[in-house]
N, C-alpha and C. Protein backbone atom coordinates (compact mmCIF):
# COMPACT_ATOMS: atom_id res chain seq x y z
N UNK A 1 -0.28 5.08 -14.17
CA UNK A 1 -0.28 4.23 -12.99
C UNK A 1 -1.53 4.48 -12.14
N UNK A 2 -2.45 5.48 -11.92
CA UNK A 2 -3.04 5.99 -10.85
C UNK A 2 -4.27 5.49 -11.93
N UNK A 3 -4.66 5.16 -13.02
CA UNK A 3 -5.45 4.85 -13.00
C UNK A 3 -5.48 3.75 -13.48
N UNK A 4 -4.65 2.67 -13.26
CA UNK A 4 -4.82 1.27 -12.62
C UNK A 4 -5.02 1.06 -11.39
N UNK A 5 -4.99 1.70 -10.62
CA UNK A 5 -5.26 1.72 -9.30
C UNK A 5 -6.74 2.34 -9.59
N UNK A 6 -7.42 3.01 -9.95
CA UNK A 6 -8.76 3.23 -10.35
C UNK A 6 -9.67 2.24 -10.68
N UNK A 7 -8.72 1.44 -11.83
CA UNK A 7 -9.54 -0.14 -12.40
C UNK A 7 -9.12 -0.83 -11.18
N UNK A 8 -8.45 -1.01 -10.36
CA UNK A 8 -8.55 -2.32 -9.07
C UNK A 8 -9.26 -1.53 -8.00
N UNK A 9 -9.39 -0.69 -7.57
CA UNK A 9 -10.73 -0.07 -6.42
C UNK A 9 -11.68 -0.43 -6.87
N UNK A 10 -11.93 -0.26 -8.28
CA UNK A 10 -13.34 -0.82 -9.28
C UNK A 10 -13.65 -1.90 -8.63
N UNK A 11 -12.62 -2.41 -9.46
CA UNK A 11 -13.04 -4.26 -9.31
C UNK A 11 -13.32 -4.44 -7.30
N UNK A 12 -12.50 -3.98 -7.09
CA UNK A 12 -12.90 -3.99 -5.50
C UNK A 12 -14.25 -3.73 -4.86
N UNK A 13 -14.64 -2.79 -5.76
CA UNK A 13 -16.31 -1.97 -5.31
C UNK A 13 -17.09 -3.49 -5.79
N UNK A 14 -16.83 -3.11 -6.90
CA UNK A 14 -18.06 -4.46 -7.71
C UNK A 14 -17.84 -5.67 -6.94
N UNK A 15 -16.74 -5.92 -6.21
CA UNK A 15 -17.06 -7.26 -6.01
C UNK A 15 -16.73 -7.34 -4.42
N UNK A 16 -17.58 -6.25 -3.63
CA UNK A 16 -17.46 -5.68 -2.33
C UNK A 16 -17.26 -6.96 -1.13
N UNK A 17 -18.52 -7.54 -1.77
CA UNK A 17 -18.86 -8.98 -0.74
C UNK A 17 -17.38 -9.91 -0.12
N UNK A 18 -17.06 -9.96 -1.18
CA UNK A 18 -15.89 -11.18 -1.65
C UNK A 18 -14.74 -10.20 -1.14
N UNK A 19 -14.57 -8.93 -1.01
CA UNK A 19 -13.14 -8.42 -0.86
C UNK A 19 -13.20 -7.97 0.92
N UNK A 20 -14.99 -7.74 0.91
CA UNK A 20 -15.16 -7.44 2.59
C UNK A 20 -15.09 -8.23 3.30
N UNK A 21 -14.97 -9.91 2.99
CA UNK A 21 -14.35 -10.96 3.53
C UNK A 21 -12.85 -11.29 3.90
N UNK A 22 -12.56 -10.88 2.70
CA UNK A 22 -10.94 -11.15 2.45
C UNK A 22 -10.22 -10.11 3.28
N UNK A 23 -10.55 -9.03 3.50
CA UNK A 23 -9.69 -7.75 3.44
C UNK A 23 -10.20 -6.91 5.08
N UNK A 24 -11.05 -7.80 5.30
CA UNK A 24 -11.91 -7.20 6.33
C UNK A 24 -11.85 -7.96 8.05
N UNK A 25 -11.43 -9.35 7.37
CA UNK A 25 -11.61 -9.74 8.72
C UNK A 25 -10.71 -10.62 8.75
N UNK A 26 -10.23 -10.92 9.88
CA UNK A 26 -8.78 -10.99 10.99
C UNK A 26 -8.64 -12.85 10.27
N UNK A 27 -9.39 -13.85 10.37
CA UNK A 27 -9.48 -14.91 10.05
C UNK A 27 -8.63 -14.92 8.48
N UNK A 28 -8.54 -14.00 7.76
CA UNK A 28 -8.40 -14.01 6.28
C UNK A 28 -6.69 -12.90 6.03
N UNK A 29 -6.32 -13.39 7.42
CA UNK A 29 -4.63 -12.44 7.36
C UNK A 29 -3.78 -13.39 6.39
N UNK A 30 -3.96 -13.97 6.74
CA UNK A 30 -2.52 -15.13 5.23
C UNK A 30 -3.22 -13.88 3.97
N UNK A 31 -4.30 -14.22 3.54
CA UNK A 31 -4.99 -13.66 1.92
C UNK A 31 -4.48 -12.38 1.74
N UNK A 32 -4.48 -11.26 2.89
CA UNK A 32 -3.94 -9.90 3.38
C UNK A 32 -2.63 -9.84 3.07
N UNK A 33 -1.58 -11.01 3.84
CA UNK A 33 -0.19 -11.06 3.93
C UNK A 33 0.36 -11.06 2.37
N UNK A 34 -0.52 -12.25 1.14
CA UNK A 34 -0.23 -12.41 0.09
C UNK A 34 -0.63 -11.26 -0.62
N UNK A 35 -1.06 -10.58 -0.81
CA UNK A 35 -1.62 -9.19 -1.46
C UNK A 35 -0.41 -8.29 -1.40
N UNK A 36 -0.23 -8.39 0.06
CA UNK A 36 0.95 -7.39 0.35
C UNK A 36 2.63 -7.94 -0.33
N UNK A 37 2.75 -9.04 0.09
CA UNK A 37 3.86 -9.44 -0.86
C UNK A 37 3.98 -9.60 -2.44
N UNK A 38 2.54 -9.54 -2.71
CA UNK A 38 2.95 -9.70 -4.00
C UNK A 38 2.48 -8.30 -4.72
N UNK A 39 2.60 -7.35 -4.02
CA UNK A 39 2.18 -5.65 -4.31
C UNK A 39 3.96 -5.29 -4.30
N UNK A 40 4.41 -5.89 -3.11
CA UNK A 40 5.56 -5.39 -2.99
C UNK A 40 6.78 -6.08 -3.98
N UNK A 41 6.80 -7.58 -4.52
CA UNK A 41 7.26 -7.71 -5.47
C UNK A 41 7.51 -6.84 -6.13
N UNK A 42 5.98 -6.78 -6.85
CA UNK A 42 5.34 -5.89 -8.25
C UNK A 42 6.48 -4.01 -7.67
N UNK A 43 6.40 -3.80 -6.73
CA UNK A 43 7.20 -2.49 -6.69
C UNK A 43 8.86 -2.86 -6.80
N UNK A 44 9.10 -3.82 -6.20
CA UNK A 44 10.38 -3.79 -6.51
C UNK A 44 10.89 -4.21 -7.75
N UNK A 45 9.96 -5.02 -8.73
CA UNK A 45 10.78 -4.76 -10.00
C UNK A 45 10.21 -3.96 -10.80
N UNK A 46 9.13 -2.86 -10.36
CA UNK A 46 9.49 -1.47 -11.42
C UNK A 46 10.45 -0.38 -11.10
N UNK A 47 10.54 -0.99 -9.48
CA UNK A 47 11.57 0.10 -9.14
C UNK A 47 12.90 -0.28 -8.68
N UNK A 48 13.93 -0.44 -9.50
CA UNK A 48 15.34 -1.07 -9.77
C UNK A 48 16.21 -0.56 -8.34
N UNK A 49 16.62 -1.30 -7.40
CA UNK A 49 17.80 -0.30 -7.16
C UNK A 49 16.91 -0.45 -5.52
N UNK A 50 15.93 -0.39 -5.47
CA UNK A 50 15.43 -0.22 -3.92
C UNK A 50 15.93 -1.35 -2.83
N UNK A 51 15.62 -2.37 -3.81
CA UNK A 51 15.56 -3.13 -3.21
C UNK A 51 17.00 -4.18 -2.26
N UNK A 52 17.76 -3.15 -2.51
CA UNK A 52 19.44 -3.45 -1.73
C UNK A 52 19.42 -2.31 -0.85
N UNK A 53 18.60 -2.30 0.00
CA UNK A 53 18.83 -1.15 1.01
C UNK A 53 18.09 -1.85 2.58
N UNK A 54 18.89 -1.67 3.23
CA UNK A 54 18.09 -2.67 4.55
C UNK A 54 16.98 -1.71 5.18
N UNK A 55 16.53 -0.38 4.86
CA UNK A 55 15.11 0.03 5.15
C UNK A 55 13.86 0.17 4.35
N UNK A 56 14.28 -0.42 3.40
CA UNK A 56 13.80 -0.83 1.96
C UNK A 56 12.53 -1.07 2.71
N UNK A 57 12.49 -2.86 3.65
CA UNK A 57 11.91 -3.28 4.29
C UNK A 57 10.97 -2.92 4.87
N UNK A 58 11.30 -1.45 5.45
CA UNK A 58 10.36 -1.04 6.41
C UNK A 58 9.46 -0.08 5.43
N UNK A 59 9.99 0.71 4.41
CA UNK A 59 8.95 1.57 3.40
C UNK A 59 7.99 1.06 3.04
N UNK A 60 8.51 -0.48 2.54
CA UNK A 60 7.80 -1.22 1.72
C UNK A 60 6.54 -1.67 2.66
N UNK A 61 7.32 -2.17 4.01
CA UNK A 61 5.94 -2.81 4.95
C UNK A 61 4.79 -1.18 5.11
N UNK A 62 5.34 -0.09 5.30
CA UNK A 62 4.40 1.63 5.89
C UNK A 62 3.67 1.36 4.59
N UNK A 63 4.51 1.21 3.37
CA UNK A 63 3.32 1.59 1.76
C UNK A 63 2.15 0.46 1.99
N UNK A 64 2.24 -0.83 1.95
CA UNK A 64 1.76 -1.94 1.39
C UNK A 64 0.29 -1.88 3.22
N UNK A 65 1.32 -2.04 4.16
CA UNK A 65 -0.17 -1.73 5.21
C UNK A 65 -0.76 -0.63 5.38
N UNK A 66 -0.78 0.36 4.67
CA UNK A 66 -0.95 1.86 4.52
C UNK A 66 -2.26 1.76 3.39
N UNK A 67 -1.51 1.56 2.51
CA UNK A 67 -2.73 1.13 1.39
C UNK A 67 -3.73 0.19 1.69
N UNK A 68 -3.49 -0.82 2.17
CA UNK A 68 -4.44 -1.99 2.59
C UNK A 68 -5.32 -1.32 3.46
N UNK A 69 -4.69 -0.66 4.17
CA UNK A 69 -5.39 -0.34 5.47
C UNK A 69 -6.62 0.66 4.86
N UNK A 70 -6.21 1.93 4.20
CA UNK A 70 -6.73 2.73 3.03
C UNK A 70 -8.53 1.81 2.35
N UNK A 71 -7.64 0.51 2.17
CA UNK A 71 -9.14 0.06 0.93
C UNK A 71 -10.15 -0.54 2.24
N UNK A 72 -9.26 -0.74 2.83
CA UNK A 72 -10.15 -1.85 4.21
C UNK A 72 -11.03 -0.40 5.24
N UNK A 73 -10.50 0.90 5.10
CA UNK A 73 -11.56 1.63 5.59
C UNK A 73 -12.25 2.52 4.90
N UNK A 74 -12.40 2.15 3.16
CA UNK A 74 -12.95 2.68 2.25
C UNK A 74 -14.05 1.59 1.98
N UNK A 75 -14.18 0.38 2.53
CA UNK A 75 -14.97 -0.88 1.87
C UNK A 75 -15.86 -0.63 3.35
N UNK A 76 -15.30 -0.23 4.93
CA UNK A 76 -15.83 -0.44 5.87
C UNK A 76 -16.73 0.68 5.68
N UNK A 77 -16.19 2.16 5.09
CA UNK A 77 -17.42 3.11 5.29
C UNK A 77 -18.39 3.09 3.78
N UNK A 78 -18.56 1.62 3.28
CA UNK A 78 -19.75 1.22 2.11
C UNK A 78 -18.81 2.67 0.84
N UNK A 79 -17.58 2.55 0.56
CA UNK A 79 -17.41 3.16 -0.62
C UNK A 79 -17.42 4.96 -0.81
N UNK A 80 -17.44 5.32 0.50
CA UNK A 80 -17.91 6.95 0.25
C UNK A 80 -17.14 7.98 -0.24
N UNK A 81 -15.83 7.55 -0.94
CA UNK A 81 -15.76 8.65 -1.45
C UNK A 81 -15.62 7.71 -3.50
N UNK A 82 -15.70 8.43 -3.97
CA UNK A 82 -14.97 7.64 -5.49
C UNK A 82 -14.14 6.82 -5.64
N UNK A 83 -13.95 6.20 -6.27
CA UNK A 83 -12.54 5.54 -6.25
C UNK A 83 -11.31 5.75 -7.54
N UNK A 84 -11.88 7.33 -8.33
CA UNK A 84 -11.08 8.36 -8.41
C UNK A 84 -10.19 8.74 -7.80
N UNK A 85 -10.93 9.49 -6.62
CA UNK A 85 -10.17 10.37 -5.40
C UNK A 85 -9.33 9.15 -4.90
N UNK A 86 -9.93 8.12 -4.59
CA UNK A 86 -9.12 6.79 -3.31
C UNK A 86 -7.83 7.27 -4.14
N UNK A 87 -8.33 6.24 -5.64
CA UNK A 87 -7.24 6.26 -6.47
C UNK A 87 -5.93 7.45 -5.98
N UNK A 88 -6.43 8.67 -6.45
CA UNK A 88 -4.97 9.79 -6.45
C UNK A 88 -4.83 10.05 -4.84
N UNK A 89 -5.35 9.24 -3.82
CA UNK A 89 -4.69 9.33 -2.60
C UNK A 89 -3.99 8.49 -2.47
N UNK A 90 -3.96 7.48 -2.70
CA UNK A 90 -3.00 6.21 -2.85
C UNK A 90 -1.55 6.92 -3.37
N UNK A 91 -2.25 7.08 -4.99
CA UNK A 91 -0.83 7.19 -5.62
C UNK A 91 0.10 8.37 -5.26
N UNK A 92 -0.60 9.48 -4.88
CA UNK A 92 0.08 10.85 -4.14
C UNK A 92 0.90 10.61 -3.04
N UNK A 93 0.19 9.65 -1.75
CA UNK A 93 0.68 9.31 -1.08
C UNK A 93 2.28 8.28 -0.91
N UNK A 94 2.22 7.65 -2.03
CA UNK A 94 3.04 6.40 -2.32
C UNK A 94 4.31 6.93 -3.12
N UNK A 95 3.68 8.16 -3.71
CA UNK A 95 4.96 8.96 -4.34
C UNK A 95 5.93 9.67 -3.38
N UNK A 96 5.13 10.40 -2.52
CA UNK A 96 5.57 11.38 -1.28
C UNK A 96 6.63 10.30 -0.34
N UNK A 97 6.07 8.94 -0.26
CA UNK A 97 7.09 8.34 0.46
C UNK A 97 8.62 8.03 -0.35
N UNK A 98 8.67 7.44 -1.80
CA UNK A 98 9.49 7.02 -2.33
C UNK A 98 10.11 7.96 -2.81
N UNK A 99 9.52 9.35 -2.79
CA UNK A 99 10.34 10.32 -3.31
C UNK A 99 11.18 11.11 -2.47
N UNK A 100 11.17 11.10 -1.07
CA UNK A 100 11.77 11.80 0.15
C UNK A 100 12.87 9.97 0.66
N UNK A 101 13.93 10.47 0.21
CA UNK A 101 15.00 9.10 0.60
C UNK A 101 14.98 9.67 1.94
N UNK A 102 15.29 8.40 2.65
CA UNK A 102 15.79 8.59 4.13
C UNK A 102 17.69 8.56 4.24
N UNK A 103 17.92 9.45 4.43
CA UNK A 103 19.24 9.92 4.34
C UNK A 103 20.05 8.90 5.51
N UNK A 104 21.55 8.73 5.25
CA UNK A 104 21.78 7.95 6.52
C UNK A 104 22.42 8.47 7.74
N UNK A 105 22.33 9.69 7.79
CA UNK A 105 22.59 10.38 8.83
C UNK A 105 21.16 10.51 9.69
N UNK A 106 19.43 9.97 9.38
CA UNK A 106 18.57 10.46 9.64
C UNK A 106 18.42 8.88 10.39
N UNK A 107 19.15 7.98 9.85
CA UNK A 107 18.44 6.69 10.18
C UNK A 107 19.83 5.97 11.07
N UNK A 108 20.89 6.86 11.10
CA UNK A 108 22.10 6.34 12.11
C UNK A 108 21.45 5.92 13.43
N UNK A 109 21.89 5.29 14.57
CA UNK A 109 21.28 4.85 15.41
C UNK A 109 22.21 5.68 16.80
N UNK A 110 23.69 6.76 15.66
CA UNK A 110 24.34 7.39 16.68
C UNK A 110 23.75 8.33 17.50
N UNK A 111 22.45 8.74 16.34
CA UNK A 111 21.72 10.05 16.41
C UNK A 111 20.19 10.05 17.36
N UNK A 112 20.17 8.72 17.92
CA UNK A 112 19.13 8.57 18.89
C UNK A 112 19.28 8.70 20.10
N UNK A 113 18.68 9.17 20.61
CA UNK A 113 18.41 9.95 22.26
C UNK A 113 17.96 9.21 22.99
């Protein structure tokens, strides 16, 4: 997995112009919005079972603008680190969330102050 995410930073680098348009500026949020929904599709049918949970919603929105946000200040500082490293920060990161469930004693609303 992490290094398909290697081949799409690629393609992202190589084709900087065209993605620093898309990904970069405020005029081009629909193009942003569709990326993100259709990232988050793509997660919910490799990952069975998530997607009947009503905070599902909110993981999915932290991963998908998390990452975006990720390539949009990797394209703003001209590419500086690899897109190796981007790569296994992404995917490290994206694991760490889906792998820590939010329990429902953590997300009760009895338990707020």
């Amino acid at each position: 997995m992490m290094f398909t995410y290697e081949i799409f930073l690629n393609y992202i680098k190589d084709n900087k112009t065209t993605f620093g348009i898309l990904l970069c500026q405020m005029e081009t949020h629909a193009f942003q919005q569709g990326i993100m929904n259709s990232v988050q599709s793509y997660i919910q049918s490799i990952i069975p079972g998530l997607s009947d949970k009503c905070e599902e919603q909110y993981i999915y929105s932290f991963m998908m603008h998390g990452c975006l946000n990720i390539i949009v200040d990797w394209i703003n500082n001209d590419f500086n680190i690899h897109s190796h490293k981007l790569a296994e920060i992404i995917y490290h990161v994206c694991n760490v969330i889906l792998a820590e469930p939010v329990s429902d004693a953590e997300t009760s609303t009895a338990n707020i102050k």
